[in-house]
C-alpha atoms as a PDB file:
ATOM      1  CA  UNK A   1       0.000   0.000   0.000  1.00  0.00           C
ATOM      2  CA  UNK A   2       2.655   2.105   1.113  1.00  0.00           C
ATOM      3  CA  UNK A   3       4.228   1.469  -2.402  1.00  0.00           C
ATOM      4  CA  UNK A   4       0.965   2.020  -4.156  1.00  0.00           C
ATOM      5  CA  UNK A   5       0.557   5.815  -2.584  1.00  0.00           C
ATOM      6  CA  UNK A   6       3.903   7.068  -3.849  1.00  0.00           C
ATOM      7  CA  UNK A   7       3.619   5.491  -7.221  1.00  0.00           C
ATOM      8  CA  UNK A   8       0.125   7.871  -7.329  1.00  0.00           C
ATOM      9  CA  UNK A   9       1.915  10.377  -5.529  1.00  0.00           C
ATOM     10  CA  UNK A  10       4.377  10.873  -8.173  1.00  0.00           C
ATOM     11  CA  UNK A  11       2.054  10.069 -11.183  1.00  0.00           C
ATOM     12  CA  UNK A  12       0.055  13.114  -9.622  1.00  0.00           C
ATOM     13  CA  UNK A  13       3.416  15.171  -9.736  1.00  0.00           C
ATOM     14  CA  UNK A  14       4.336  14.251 -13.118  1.00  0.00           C
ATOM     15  CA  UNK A  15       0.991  15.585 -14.458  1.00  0.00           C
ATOM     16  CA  UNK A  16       0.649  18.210 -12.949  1.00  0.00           C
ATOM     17  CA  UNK A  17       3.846  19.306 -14.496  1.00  0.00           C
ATOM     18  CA  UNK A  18       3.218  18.322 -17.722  1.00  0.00           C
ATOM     19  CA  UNK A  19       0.246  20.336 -17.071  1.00  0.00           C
ATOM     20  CA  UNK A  20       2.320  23.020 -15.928  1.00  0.00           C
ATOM     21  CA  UNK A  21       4.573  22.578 -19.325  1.00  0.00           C
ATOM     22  CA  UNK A  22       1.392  22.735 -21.603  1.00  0.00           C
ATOM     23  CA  UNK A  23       0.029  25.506 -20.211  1.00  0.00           C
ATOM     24  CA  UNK A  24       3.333  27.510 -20.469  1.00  0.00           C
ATOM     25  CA  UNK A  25       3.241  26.497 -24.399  1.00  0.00           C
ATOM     26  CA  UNK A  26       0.517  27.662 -24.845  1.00  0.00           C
ATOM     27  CA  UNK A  27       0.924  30.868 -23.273  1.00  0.00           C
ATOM     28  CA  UNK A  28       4.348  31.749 -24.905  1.00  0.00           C
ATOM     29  CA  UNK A  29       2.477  30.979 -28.552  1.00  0.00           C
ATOM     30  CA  UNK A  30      -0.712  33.030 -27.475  1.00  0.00           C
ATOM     31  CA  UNK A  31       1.544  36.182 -26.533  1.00  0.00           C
ATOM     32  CA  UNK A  32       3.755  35.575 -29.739  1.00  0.00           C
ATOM     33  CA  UNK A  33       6.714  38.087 -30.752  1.00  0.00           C
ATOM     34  CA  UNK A  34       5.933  41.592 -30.317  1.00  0.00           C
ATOM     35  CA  UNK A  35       7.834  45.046 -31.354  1.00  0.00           C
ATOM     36  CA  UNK A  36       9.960  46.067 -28.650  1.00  0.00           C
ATOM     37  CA  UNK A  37       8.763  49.218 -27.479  1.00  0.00           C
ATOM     38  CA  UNK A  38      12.123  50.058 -25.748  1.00  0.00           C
ATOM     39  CA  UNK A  39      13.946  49.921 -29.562  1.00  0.00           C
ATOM     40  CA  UNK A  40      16.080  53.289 -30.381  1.00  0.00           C
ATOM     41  CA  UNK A  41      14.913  53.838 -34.300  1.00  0.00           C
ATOM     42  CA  UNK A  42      17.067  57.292 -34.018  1.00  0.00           C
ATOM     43  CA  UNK A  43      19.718  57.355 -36.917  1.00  0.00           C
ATOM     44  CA  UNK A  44      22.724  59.970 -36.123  1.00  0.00           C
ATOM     45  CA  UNK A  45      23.572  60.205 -39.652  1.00  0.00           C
ATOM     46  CA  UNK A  46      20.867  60.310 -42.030  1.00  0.00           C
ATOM     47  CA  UNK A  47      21.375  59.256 -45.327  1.00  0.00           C
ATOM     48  CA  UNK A  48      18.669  61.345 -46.691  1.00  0.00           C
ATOM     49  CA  UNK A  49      18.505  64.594 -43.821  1.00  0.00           C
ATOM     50  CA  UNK A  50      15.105  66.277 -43.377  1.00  0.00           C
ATOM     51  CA  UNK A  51      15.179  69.285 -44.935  1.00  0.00           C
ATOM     52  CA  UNK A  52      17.859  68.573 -47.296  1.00  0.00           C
ATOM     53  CA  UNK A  53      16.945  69.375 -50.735  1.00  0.00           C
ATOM     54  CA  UNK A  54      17.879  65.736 -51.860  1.00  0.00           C
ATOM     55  CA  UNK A  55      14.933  63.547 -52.932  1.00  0.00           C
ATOM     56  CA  UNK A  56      13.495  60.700 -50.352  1.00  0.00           C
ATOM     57  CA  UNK A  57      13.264  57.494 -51.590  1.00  0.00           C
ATOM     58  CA  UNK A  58       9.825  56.190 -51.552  1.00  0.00           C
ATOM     59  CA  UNK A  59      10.508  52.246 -50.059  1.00  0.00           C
ATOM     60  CA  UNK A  60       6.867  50.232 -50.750  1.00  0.00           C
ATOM     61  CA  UNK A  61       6.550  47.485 -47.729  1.00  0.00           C
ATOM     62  CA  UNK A  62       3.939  45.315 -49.357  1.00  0.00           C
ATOM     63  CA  UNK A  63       0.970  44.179 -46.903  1.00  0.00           C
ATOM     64  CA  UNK A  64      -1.028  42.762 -49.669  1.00  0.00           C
ATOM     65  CA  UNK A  65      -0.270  39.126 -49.791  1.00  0.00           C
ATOM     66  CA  UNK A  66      -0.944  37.926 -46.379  1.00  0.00           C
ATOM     67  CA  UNK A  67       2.399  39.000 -45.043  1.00  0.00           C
ATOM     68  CA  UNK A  68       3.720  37.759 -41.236  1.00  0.00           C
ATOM     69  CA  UNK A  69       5.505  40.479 -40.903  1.00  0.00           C
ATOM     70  CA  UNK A  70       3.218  44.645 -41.703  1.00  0.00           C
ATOM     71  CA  UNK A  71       4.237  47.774 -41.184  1.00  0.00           C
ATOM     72  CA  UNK A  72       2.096  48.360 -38.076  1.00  0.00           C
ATOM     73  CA  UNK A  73       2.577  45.106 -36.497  1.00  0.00           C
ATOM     74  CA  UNK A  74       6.130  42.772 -36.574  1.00  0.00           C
ATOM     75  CA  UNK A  75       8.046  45.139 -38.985  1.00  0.00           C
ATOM     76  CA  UNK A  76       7.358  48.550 -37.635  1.00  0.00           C
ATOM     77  CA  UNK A  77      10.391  48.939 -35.867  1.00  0.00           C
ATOM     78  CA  UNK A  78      11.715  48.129 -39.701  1.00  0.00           C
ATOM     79  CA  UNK A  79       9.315  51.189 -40.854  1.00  0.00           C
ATOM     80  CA  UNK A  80      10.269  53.679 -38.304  1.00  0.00           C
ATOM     81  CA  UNK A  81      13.919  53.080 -38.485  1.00  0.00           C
ATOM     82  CA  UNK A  82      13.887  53.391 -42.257  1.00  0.00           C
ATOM     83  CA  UNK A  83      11.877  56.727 -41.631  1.00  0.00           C
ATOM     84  CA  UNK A  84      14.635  57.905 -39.132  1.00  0.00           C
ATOM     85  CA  UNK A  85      17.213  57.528 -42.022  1.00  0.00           C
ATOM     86  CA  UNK A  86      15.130  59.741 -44.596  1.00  0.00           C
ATOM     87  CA  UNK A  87      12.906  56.999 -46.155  1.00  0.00           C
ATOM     88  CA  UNK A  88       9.310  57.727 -47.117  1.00  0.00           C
ATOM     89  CA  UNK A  89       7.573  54.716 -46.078  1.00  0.00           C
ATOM     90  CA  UNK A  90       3.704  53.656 -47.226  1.00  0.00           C
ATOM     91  CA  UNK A  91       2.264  50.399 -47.554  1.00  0.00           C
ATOM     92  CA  UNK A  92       1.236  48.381 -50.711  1.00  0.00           C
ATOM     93  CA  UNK A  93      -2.195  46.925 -50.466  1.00  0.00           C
ATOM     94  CA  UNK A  94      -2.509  46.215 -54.303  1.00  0.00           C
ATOM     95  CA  UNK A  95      -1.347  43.395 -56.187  1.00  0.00           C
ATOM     96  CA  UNK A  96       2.261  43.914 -58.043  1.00  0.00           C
ATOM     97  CA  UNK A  97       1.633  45.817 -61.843  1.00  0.00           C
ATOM     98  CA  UNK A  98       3.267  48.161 -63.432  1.00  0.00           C
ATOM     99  CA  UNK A  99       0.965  50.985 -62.195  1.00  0.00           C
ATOM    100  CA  UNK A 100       1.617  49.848 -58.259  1.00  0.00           C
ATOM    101  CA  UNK A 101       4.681  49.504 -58.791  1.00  0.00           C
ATOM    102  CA  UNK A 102       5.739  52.915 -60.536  1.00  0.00           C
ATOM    103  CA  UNK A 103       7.100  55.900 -58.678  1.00  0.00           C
ATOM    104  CA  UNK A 104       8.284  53.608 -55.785  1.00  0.00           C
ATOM    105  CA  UNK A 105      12.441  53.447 -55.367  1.00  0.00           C
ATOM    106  CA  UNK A 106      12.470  49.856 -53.395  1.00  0.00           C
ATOM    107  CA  UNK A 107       9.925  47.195 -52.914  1.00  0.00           C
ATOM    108  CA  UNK A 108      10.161  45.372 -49.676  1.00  0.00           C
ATOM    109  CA  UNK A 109       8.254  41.497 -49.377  1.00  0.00           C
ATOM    110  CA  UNK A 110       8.909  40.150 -46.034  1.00  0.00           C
ATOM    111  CA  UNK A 111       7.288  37.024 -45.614  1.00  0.00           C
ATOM    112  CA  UNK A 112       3.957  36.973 -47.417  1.00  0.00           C
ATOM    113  CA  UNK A 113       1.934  33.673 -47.506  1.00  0.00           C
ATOM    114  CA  UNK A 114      -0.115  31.840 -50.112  1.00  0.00           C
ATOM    115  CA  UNK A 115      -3.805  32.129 -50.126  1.00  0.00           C
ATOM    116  CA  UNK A 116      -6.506  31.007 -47.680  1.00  0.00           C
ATOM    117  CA  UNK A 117      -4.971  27.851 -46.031  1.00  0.00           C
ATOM    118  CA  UNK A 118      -2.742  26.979 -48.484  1.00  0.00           C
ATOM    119  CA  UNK A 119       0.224  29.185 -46.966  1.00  0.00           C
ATOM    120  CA  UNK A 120       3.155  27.484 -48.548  1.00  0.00           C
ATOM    121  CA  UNK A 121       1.301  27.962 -52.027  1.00  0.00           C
ATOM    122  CA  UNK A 122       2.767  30.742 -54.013  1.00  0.00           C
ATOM    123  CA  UNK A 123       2.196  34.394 -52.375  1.00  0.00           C
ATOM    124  CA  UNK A 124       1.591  35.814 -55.998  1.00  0.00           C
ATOM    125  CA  UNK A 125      -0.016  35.234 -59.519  1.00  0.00           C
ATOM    126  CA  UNK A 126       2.379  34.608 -62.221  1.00  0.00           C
ATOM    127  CA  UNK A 127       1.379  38.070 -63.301  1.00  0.00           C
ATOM    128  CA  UNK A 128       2.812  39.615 -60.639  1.00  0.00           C
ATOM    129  CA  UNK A 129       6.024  37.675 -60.614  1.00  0.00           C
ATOM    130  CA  UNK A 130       6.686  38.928 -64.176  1.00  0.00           C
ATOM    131  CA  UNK A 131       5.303  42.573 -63.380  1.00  0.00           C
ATOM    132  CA  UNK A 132       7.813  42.824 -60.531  1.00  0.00           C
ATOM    133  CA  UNK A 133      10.779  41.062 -62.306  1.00  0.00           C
ATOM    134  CA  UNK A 134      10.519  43.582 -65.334  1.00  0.00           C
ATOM    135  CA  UNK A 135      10.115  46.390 -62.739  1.00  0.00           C
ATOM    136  CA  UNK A 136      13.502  45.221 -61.451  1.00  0.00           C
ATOM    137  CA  UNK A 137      14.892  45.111 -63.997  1.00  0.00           C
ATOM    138  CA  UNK A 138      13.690  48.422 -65.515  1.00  0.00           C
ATOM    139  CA  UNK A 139      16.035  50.100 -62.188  1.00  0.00           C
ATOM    140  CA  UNK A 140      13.430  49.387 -59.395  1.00  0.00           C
ATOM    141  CA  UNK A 141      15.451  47.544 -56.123  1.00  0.00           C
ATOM    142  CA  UNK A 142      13.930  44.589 -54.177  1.00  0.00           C
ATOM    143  CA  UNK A 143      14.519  43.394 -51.028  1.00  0.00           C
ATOM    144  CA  UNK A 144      13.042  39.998 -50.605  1.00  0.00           C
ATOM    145  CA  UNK A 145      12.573  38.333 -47.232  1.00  0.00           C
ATOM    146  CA  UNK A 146      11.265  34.829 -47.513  1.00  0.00           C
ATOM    147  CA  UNK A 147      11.946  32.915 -43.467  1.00  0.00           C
ATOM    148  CA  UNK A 148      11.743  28.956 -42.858  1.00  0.00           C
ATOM    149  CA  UNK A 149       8.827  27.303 -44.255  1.00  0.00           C
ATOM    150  CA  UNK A 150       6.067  28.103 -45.094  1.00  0.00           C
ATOM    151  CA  UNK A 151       7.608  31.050 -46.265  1.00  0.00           C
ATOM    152  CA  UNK A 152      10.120  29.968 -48.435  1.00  0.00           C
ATOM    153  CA  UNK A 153       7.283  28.426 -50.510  1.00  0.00           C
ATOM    154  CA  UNK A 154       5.814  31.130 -51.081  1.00  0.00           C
ATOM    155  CA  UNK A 155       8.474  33.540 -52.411  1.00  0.00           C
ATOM    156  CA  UNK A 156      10.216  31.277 -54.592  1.00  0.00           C
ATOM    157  CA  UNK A 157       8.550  31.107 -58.104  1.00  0.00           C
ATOM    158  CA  UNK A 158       9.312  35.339 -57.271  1.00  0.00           C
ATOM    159  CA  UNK A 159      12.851  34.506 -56.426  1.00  0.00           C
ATOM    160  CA  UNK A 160      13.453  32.143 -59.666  1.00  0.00           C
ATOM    161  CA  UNK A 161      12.395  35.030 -61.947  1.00  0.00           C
ATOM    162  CA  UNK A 162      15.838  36.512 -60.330  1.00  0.00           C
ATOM    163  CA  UNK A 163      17.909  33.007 -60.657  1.00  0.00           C
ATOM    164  CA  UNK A 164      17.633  32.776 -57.013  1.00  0.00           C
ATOM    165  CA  UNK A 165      16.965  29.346 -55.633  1.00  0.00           C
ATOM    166  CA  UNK A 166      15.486  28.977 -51.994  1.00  0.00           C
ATOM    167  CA  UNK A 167      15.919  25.723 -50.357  1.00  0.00           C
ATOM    168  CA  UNK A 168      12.591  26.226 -48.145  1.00  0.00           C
ATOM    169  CA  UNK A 169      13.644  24.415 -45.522  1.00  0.00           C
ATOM    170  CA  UNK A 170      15.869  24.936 -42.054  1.00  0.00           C
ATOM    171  CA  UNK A 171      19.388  26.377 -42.240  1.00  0.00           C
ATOM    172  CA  UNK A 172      20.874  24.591 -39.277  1.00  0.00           C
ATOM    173  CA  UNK A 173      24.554  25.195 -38.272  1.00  0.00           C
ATOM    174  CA  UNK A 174      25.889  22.869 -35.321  1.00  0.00           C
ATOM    175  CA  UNK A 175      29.198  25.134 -34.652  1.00  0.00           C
ATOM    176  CA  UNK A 176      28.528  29.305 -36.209  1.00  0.00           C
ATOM    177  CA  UNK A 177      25.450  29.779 -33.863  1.00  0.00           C
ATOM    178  CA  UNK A 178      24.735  31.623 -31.257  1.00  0.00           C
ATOM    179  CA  UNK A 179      24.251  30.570 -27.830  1.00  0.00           C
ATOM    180  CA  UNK A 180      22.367  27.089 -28.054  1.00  0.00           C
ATOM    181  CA  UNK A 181      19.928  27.072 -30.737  1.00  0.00           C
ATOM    182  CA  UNK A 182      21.363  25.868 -33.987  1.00  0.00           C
ATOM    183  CA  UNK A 183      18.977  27.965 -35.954  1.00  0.00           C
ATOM    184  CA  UNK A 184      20.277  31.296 -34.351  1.00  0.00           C
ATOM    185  CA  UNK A 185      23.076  31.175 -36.549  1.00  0.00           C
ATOM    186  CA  UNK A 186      26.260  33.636 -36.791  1.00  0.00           C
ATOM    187  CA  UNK A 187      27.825  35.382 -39.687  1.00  0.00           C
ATOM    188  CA  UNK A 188      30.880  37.162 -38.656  1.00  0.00           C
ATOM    189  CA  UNK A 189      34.322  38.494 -39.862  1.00  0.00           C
ATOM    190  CA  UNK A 190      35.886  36.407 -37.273  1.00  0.00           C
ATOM    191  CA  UNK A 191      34.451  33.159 -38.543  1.00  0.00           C
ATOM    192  CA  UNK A 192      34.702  34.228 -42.111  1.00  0.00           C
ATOM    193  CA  UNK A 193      30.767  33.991 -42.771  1.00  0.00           C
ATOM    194  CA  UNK A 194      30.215  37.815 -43.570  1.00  0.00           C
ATOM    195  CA  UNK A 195      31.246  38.811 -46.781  1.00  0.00           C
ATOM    196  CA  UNK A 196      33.666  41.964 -47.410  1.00  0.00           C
ATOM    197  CA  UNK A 197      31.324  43.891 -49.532  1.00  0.00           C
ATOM    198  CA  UNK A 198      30.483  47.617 -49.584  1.00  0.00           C
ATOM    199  CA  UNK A 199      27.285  46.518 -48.141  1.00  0.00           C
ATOM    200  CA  UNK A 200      29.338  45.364 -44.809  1.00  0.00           C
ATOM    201  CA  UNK A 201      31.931  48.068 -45.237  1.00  0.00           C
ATOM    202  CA  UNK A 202      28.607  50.983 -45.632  1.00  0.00           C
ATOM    203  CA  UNK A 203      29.762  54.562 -45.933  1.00  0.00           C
ATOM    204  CA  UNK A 204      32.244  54.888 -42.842  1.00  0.00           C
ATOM    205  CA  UNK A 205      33.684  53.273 -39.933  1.00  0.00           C
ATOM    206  CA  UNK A 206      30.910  53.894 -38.092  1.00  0.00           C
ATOM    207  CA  UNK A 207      28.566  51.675 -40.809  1.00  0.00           C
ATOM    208  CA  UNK A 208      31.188  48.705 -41.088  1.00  0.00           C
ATOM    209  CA  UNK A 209      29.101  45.710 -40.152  1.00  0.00           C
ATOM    210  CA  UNK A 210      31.128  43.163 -37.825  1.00  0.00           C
ATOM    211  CA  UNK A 211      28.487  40.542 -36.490  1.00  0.00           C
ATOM    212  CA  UNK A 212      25.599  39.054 -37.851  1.00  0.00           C
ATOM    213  CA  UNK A 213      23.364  37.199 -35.972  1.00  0.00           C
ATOM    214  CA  UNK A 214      19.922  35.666 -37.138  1.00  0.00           C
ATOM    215  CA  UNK A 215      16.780  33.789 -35.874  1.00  0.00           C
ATOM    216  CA  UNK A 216      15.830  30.524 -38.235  1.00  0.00           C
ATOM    217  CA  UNK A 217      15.324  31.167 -41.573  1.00  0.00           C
ATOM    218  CA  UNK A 218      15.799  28.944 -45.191  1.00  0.00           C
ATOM    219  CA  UNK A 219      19.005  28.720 -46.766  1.00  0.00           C
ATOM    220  CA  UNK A 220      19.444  30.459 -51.001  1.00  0.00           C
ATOM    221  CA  UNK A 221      21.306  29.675 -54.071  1.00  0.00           C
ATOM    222  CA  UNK A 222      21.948  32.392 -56.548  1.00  0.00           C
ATOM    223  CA  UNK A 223      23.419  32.876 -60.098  1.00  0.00           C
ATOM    224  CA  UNK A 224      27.098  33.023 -60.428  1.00  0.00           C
ATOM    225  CA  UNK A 225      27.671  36.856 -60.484  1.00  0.00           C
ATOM    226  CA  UNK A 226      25.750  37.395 -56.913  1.00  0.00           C
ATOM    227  CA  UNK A 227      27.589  38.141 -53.605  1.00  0.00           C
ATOM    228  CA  UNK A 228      27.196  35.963 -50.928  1.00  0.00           C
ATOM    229  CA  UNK A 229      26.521  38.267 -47.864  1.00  0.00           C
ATOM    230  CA  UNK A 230      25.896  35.570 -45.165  1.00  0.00           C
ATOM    231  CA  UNK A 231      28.143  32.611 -46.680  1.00  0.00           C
ATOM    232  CA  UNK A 232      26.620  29.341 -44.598  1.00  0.00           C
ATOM    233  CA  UNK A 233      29.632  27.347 -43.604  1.00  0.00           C
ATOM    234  CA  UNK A 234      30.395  23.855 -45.455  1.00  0.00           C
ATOM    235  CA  UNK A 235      29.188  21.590 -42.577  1.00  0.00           C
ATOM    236  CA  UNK A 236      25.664  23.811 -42.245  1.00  0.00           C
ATOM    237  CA  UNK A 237      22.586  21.441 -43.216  1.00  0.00           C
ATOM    238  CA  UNK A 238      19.241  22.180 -44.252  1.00  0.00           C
ATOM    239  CA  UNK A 239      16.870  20.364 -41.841  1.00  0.00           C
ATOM    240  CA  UNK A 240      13.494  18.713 -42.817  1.00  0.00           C
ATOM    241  CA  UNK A 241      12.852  16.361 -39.730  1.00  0.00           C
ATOM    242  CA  UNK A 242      14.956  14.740 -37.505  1.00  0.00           C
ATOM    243  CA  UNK A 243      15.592  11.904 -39.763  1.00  0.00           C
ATOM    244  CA  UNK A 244      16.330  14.338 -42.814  1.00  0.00           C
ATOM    245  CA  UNK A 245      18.699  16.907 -43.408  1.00  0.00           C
ATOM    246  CA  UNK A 246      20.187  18.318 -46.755  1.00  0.00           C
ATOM    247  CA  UNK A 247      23.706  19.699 -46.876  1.00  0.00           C
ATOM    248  CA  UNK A 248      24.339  23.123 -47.529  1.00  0.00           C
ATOM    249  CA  UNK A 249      27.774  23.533 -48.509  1.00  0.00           C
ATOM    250  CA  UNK A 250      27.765  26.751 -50.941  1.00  0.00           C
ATOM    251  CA  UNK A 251      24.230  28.353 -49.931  1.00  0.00           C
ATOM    252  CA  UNK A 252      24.288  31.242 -47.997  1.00  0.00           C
ATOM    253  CA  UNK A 253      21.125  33.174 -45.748  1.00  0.00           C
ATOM    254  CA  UNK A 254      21.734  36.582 -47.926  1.00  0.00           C
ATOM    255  CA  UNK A 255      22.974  37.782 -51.374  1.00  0.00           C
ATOM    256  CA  UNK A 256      22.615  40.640 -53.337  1.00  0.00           C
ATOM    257  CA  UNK A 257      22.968  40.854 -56.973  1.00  0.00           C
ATOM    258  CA  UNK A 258      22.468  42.942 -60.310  1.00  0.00           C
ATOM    259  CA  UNK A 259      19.225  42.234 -62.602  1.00  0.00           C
ATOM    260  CA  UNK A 260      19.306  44.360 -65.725  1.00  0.00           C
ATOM    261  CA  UNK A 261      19.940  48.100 -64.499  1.00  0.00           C
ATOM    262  CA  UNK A 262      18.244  47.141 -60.779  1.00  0.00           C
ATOM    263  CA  UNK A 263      19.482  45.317 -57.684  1.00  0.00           C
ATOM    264  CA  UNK A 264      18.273  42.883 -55.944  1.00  0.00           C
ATOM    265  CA  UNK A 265      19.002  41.681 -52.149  1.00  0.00           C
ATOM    266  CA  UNK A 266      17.494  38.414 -50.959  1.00  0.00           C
ATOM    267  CA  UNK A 267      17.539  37.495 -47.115  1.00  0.00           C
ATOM    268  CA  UNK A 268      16.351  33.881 -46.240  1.00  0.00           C
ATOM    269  CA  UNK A 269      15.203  35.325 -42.856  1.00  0.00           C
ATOM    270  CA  UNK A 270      12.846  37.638 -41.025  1.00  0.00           C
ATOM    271  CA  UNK A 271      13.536  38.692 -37.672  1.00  0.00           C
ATOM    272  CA  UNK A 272      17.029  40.139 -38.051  1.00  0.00           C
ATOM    273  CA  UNK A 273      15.645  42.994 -39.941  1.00  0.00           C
ATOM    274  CA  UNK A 274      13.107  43.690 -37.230  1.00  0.00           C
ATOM    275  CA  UNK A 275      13.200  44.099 -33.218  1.00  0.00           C
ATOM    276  CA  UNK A 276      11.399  41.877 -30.585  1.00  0.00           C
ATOM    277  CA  UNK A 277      10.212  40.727 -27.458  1.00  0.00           C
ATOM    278  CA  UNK A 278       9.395  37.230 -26.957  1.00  0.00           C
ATOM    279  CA  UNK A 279       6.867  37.007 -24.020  1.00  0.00           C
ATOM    280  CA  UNK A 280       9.720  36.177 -21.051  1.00  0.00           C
ATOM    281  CA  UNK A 281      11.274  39.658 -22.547  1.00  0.00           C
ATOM    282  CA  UNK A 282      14.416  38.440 -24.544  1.00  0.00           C
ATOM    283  CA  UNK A 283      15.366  40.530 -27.226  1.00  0.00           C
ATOM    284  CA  UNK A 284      15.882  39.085 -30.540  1.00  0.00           C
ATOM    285  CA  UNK A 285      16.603  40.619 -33.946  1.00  0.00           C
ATOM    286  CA  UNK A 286      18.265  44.577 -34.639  1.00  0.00           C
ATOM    287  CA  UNK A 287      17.595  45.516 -30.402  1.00  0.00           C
ATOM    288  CA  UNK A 288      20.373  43.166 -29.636  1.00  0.00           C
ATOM    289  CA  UNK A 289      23.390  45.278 -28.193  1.00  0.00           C
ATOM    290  CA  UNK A 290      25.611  42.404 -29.338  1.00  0.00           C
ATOM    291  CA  UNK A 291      25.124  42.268 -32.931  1.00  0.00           C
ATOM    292  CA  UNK A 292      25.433  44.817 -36.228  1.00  0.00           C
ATOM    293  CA  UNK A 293      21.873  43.611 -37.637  1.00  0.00           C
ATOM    294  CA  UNK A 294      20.436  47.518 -37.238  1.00  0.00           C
ATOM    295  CA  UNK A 295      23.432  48.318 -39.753  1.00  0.00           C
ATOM    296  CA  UNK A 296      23.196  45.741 -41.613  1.00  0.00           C
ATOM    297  CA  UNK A 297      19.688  46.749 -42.134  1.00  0.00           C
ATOM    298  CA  UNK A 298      20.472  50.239 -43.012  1.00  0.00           C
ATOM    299  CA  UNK A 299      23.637  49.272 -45.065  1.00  0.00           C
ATOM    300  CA  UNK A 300      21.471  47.115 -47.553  1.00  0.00           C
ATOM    301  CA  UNK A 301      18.907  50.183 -48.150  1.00  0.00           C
ATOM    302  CA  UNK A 302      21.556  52.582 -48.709  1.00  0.00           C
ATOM    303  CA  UNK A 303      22.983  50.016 -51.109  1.00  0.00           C
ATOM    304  CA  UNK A 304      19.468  49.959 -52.738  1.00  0.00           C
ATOM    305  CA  UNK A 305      18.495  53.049 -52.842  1.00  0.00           C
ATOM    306  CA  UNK A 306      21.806  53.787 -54.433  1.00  0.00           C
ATOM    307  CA  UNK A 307      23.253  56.218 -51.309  1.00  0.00           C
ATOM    308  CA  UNK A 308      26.798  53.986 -51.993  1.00  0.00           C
END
């Protein structure tokens, strides 16, 4: 008997932790990521000064395709950063032609989503695949985002109208991560994982970009004349399941690359362009005091936008 009451004892102890533990999931995924409202979005050097007599680019954050990430919600630190540096900032609720597309200086996806359930299905008609391509091409800049999947998915009949190939998977890197996860992974100059490029170097020493750091997202293949910015090391794997992983010796997490008389820069993740709170208060993405992601950030849109 005596037996008997601690065996229910601890069966009573077990669930009520696992209780405990699926409570605490579902918590965590009913707060969900949210801006950090403590995030500086001051620039000290503008690259386009209020009041100068220089034009502001006009940057076009789409919000039409079911996006994860909108200028008022996930990606308005993104907006009011840009905004800080000179940027005129709206939001695209039409889909991609010509006519939506003209007077606008950058286009900015980040992480739209096929239709009605069918997320991983692709985010736009073929229409507006070709309509953005030949907008590209004409001089407009694009700065795709396309995260893990579903995301990937989505974005990549877009991307292969560029010669970009995304892998719509996991980038996983077991050694260039940072802190535990596998998926937070780390492009630096001391590992050799962030390119040299006048993107990393910006405008000055105060814009040289040092450390990379970012928050699971796909891995990309591009054409030959693109330049890797976040080179994924040779033992990095693209992870399906625990059973299957791909390797992904020669992709990379970012590149940027001519197409016709525009440019193109492709990120296969998210968060590092944004800042957040999870819902225990960790900081993930450009409020992290330890990482050049906020340059990085601005660095690409000057690049863009054709500041350098």
């Amino acid at each position: 008997m005596r037996m008997m009451r601690i065996l229910l004892r601890v069966g009573l102890v077990l669930l009520c932790l696992l209780a405990a533990g699926v409570a605490f999931v579902w918590w965590y995924d009913h707060v969900g990521q949210r801006p950090d409202p403590e995030f500086d979005t001051r620039v000290a050097s503008p690259a386009y000064p209020a009041g100068s007599s220089s034009r502001h680019p006009r940057v076009l954050l789409d919000g039409a395709h079911r996006n994860f990430h909108t200028a008022a919600g996930r990606y308005k630190p993104f907006v009011e950063l840009l905004i800080s540096d000179g940027y005129a900032v709206s939001e695209n609720q039409r889909e991609f032609t010509a006519q939506a597309l003209d007077g606008a200086d950058v286009l900015v996806i980040a992480n739209a989503m096929g239709p009605g359930e069918h997320e991983g299905r692709p985010a736009f008609t073929p229409e507006e695949d070709a309509a953005v391509a030949a907008w590209v091409r004409r001089g407009g800049a694009l700065l795709l985002i396309a995260d893990h999947a579903p995301f990937g998915s989505a974005a990549a009949r877009l991307a292969g109208q560029l010669g970009v190939t995304m892998h719509l998977r996991y980038a996983r890197d077991d050694e260039f991560h940072d802190g535990w996860d596998n998926e937070r992974l780390e492009f630096s100059r001391a590992n050799g994982l962030l390119a040299d490029h006048v993107i990393t170097r910006g405008r000055s020493a105060g814009e040289v970009v040092n450390r990379v750091v970012t928050f699971t997202g796909q891995s990309l293949s591009g054409p030959a004349d693109a330049l890797p910015l976040l080179r994924l090391s040779d033992d990095a794997y693209d992870w399906e399941s625990r059973k299957v992983r791909f390797p992904a010796k020669g992709h990379v997490q970012a590149l940027a690359l001519g197409a016709g008389d525009g440019r193109v820069v492709v990120s296969g993740e998210a968060a590092l362009f944004t800042a957040q709170v999870d819902p225990l208060g960790r900081k993930f993405g450009m409020n992290r005091a330890d990482t050049d992601d906020r340059q990085l950030l601005l660095n690409i849109l000057h690049w863009l936008s054709r500041a350098m």
